[in-house]
N, C-alpha and C. Protein backbone atom coordinates (compact mmCIF):
# COMPACT_ATOMS: atom_id res chain seq x y z
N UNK A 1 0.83 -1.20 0.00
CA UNK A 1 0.00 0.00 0.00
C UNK A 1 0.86 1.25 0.00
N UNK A 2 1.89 1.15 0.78
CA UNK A 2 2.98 2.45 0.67
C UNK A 2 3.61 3.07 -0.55
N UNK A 3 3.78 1.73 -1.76
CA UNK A 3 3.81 1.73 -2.67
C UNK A 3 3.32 3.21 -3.72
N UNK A 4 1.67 2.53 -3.42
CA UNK A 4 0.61 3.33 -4.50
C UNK A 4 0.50 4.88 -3.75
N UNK A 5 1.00 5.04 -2.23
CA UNK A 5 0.80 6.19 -1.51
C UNK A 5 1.86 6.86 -2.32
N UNK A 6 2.91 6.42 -1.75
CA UNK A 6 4.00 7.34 -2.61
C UNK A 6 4.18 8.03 -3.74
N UNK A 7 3.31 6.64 -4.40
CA UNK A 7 3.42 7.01 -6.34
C UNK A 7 2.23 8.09 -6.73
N UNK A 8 1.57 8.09 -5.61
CA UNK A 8 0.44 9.54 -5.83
C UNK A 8 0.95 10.39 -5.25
N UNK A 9 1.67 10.60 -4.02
CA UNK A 9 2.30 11.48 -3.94
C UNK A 9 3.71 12.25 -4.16
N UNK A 10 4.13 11.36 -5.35
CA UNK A 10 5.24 12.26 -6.38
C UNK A 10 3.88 12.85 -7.39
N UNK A 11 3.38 11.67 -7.83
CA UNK A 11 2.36 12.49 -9.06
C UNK A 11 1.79 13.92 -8.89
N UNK A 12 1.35 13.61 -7.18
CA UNK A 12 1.07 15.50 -7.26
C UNK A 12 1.96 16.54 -7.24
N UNK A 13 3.35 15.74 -6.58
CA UNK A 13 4.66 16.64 -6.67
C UNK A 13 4.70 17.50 -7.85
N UNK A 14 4.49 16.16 -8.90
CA UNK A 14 5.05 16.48 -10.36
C UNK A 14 3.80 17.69 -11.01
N UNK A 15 2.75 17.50 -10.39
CA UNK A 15 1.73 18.51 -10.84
C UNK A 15 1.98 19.49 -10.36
N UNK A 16 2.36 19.71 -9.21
CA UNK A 16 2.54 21.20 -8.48
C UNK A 16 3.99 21.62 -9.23
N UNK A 17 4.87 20.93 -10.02
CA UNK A 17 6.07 21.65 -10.08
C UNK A 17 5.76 22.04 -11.58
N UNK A 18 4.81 21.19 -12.35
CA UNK A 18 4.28 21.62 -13.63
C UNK A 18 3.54 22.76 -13.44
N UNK A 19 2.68 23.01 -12.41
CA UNK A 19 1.77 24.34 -13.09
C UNK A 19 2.81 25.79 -12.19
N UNK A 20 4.06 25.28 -11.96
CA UNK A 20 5.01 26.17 -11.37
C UNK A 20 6.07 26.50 -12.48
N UNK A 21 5.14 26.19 -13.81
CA UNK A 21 6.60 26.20 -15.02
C UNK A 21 7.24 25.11 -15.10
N UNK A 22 7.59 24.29 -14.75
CA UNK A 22 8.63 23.04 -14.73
C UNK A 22 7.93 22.46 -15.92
N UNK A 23 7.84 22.13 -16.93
CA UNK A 23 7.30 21.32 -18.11
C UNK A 23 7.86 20.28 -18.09
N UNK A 24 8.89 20.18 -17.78
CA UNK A 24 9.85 18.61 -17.75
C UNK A 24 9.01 17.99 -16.83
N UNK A 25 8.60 18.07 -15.78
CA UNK A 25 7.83 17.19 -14.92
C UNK A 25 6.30 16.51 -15.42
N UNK A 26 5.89 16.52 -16.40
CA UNK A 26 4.43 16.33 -16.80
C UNK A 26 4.61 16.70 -18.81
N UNK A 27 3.04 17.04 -18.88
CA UNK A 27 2.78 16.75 -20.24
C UNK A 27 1.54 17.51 -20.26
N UNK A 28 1.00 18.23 -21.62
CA UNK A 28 -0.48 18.42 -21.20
C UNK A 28 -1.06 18.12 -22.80
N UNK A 29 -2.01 17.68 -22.93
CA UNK A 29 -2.50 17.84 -24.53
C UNK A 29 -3.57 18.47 -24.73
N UNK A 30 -3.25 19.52 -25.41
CA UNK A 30 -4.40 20.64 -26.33
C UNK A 30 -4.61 19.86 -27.96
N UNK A 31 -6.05 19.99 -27.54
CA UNK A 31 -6.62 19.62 -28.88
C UNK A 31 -7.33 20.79 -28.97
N UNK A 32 -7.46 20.77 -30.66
CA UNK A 32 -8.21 22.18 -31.02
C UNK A 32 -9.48 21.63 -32.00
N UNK A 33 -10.81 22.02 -31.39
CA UNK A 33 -11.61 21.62 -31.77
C UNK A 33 -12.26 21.98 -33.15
N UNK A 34 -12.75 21.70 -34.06
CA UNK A 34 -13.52 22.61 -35.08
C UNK A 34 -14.74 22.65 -34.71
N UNK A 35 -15.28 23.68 -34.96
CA UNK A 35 -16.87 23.99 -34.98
C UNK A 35 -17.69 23.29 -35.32
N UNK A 36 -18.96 22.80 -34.89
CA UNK A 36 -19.82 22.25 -35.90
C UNK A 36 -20.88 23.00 -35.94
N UNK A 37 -20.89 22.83 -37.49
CA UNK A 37 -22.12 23.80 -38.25
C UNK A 37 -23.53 23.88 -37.45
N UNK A 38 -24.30 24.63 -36.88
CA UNK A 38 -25.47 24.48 -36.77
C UNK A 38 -26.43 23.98 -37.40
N UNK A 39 -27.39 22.82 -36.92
CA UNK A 39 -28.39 22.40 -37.30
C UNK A 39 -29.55 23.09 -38.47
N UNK A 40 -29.65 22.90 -39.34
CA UNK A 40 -30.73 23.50 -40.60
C UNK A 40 -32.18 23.05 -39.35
N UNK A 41 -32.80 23.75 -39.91
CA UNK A 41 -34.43 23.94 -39.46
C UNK A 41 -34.88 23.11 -40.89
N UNK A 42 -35.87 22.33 -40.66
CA UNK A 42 -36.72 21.66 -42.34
C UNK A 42 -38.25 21.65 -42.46
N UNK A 43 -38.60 22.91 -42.99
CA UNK A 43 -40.33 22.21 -43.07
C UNK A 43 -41.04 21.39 -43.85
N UNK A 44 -42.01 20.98 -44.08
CA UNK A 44 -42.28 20.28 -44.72
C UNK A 44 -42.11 20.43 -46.18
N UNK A 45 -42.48 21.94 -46.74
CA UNK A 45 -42.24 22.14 -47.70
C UNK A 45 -40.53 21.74 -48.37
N UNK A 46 -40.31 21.77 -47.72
CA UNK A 46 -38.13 21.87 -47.62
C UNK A 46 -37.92 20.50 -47.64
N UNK A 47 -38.39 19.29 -46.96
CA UNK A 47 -38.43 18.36 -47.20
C UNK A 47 -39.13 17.12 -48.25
N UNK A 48 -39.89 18.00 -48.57
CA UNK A 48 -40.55 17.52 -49.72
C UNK A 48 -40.16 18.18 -50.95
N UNK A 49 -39.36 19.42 -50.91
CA UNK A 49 -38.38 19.55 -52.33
C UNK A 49 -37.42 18.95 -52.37
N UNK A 50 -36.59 18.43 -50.92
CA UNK A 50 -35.66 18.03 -51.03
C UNK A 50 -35.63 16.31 -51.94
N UNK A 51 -36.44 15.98 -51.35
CA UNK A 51 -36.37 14.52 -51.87
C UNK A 51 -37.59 14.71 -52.93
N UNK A 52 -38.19 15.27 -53.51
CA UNK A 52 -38.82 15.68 -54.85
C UNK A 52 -37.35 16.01 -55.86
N UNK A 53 -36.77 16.69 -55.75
CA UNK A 53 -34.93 17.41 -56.33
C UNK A 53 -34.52 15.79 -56.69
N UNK A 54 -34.10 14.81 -55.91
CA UNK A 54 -33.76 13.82 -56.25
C UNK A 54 -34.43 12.87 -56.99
N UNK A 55 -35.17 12.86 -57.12
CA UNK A 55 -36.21 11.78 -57.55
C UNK A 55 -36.41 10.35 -56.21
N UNK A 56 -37.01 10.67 -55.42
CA UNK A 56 -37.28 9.87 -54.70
C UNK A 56 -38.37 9.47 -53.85
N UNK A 57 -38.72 8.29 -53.15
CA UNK A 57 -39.97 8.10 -52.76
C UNK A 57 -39.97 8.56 -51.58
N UNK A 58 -41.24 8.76 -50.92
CA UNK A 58 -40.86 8.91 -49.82
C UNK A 58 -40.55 7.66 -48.78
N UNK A 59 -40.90 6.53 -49.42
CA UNK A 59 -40.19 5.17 -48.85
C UNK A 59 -38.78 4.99 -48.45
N UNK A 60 -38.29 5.15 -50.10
CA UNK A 60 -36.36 5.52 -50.17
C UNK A 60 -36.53 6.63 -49.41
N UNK A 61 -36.82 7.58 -49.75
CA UNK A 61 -36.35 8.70 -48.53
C UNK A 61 -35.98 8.35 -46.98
N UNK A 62 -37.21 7.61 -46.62
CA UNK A 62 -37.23 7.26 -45.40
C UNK A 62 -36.00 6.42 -45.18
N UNK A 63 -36.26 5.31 -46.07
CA UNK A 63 -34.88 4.40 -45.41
C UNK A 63 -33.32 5.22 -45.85
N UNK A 64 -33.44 5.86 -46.84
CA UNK A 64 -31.99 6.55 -46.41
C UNK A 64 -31.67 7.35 -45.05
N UNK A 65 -32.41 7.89 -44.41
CA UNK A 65 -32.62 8.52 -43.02
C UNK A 65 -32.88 7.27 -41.63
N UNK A 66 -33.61 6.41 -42.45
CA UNK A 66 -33.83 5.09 -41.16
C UNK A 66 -34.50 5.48 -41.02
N UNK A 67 -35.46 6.01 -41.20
CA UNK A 67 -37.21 6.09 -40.33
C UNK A 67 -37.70 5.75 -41.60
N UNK A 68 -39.28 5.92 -40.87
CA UNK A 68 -40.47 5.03 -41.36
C UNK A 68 -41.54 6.03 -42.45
N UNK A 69 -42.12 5.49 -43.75
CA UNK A 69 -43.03 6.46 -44.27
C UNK A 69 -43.88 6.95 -43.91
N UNK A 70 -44.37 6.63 -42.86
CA UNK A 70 -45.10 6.91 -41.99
C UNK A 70 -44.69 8.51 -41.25
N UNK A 71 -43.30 8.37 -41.21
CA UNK A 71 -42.64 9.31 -40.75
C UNK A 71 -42.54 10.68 -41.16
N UNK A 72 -41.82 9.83 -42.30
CA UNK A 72 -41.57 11.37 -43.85
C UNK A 72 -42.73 11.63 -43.98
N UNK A 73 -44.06 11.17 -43.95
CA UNK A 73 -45.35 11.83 -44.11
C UNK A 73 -45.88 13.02 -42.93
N UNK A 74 -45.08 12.48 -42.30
CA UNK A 74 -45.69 13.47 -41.04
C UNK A 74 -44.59 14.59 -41.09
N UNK A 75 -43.51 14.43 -41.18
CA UNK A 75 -42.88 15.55 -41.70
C UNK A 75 -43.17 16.51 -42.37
N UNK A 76 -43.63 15.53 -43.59
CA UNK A 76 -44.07 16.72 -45.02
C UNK A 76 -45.39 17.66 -44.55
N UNK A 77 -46.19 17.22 -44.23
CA UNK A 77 -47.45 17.33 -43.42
C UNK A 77 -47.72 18.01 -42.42
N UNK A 78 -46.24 18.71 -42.13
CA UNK A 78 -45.68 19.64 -40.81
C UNK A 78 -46.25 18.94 -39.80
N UNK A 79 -46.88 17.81 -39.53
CA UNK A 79 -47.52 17.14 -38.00
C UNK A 79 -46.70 16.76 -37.13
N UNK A 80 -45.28 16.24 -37.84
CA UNK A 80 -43.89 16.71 -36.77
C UNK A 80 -43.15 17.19 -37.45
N UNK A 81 -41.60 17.05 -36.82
CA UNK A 81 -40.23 17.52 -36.92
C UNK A 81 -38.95 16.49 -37.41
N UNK A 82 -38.03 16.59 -38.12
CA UNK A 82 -36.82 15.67 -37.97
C UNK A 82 -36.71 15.89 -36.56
N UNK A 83 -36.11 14.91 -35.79
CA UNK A 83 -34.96 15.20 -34.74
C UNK A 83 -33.75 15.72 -35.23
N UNK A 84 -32.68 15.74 -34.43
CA UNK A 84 -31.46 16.47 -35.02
C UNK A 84 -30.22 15.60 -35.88
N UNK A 85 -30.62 14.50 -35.50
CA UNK A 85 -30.45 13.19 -36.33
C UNK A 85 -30.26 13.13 -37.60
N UNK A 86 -32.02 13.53 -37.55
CA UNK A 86 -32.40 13.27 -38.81
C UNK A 86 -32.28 14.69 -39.92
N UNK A 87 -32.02 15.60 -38.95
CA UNK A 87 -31.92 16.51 -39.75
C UNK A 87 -30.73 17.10 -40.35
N UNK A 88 -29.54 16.18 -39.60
CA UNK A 88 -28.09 15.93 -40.22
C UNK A 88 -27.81 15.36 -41.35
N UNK A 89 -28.78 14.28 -40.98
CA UNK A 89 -28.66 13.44 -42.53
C UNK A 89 -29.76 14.28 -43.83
N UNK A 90 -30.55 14.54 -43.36
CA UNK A 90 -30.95 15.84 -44.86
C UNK A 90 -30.11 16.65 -45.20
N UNK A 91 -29.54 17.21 -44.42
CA UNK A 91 -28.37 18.34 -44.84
C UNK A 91 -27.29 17.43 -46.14
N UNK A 92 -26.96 16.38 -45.71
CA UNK A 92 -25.95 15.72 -46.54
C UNK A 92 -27.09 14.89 -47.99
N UNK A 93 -27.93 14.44 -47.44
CA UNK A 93 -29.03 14.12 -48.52
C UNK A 93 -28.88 15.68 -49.49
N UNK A 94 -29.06 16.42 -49.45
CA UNK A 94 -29.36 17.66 -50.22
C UNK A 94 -27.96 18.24 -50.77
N UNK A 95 -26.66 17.60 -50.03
CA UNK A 95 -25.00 17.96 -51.20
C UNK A 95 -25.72 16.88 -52.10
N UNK A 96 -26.47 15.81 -52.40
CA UNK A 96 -26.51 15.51 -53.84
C UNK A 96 -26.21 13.75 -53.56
N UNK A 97 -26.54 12.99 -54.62
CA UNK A 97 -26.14 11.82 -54.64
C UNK A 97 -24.61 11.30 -54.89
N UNK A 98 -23.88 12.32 -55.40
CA UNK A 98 -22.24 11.70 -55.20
C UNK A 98 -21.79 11.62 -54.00
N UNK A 99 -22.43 12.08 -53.15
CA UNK A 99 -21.71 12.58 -52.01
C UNK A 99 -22.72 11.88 -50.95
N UNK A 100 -23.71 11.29 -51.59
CA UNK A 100 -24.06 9.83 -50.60
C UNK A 100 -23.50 8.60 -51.45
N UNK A 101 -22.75 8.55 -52.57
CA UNK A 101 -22.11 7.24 -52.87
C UNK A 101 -20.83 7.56 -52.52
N UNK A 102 -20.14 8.35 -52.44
CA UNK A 102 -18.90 8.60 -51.32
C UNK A 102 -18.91 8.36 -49.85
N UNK A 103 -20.13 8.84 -49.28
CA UNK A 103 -19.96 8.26 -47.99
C UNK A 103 -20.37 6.82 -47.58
N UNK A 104 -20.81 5.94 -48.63
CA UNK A 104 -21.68 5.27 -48.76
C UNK A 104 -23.00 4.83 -48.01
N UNK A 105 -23.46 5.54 -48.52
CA UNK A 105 -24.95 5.66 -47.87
C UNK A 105 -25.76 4.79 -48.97
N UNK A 106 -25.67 5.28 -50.18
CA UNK A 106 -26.16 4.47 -50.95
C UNK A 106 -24.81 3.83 -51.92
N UNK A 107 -25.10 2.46 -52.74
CA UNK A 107 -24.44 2.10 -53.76
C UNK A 107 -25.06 1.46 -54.79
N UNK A 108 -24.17 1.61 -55.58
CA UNK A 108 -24.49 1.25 -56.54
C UNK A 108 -23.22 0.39 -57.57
């Protein structure tokens, strides 16, 4: 047990002599984050050009997103909302179909 006492108490040594300037005693890692874009808002109208633009059902629609037609109907229908989910994956649905056979979402 004296062991693990000790070895925590250099570790804090080594912390107190690090935030005293000493860098040789420790390490720190900065990561630098990027932004992420804010969420698009979609109404129904917006969602029903979107996948109207492609040529698609609202069946395929649905299963490219994973939900149900049932779903995309209620969408279009303004009776609900994407979640934020789902409203990530419209954003990338709407760069276009190369860029769902690049990520592979769909293939062909």
């Amino acid at each position: 047990m004296a062991n693990v006492f000790d070895e925590a108490l250099k570790s804090l040594d080594e912390v107190l002599e690090y935030t005293k300037g000493d860098k040789s005693k420790g390490y720190s890692v900065i990561r630098e984050l990027k932004s992420v874009a804010p969420l698009k808002e979609y109404t129904g109208e917006d969602i029903r050009r979107i996948r109207e633009a492609h040529n698609y059902t609202q069946s395929y629609f649905g299963a490219l997103l994973g939900v149900s037609l049932k779903c995309v109907q209620s969408w279009e229908y303004n009776l609900s909302k994407p979640n934020g989910s789902a409203r990530r994956v419209i954003s990338l649905i709407e760069k276009g179909e190369e860029f769902l056979k690049e990520a592979e979402i769909i293939n062909y």
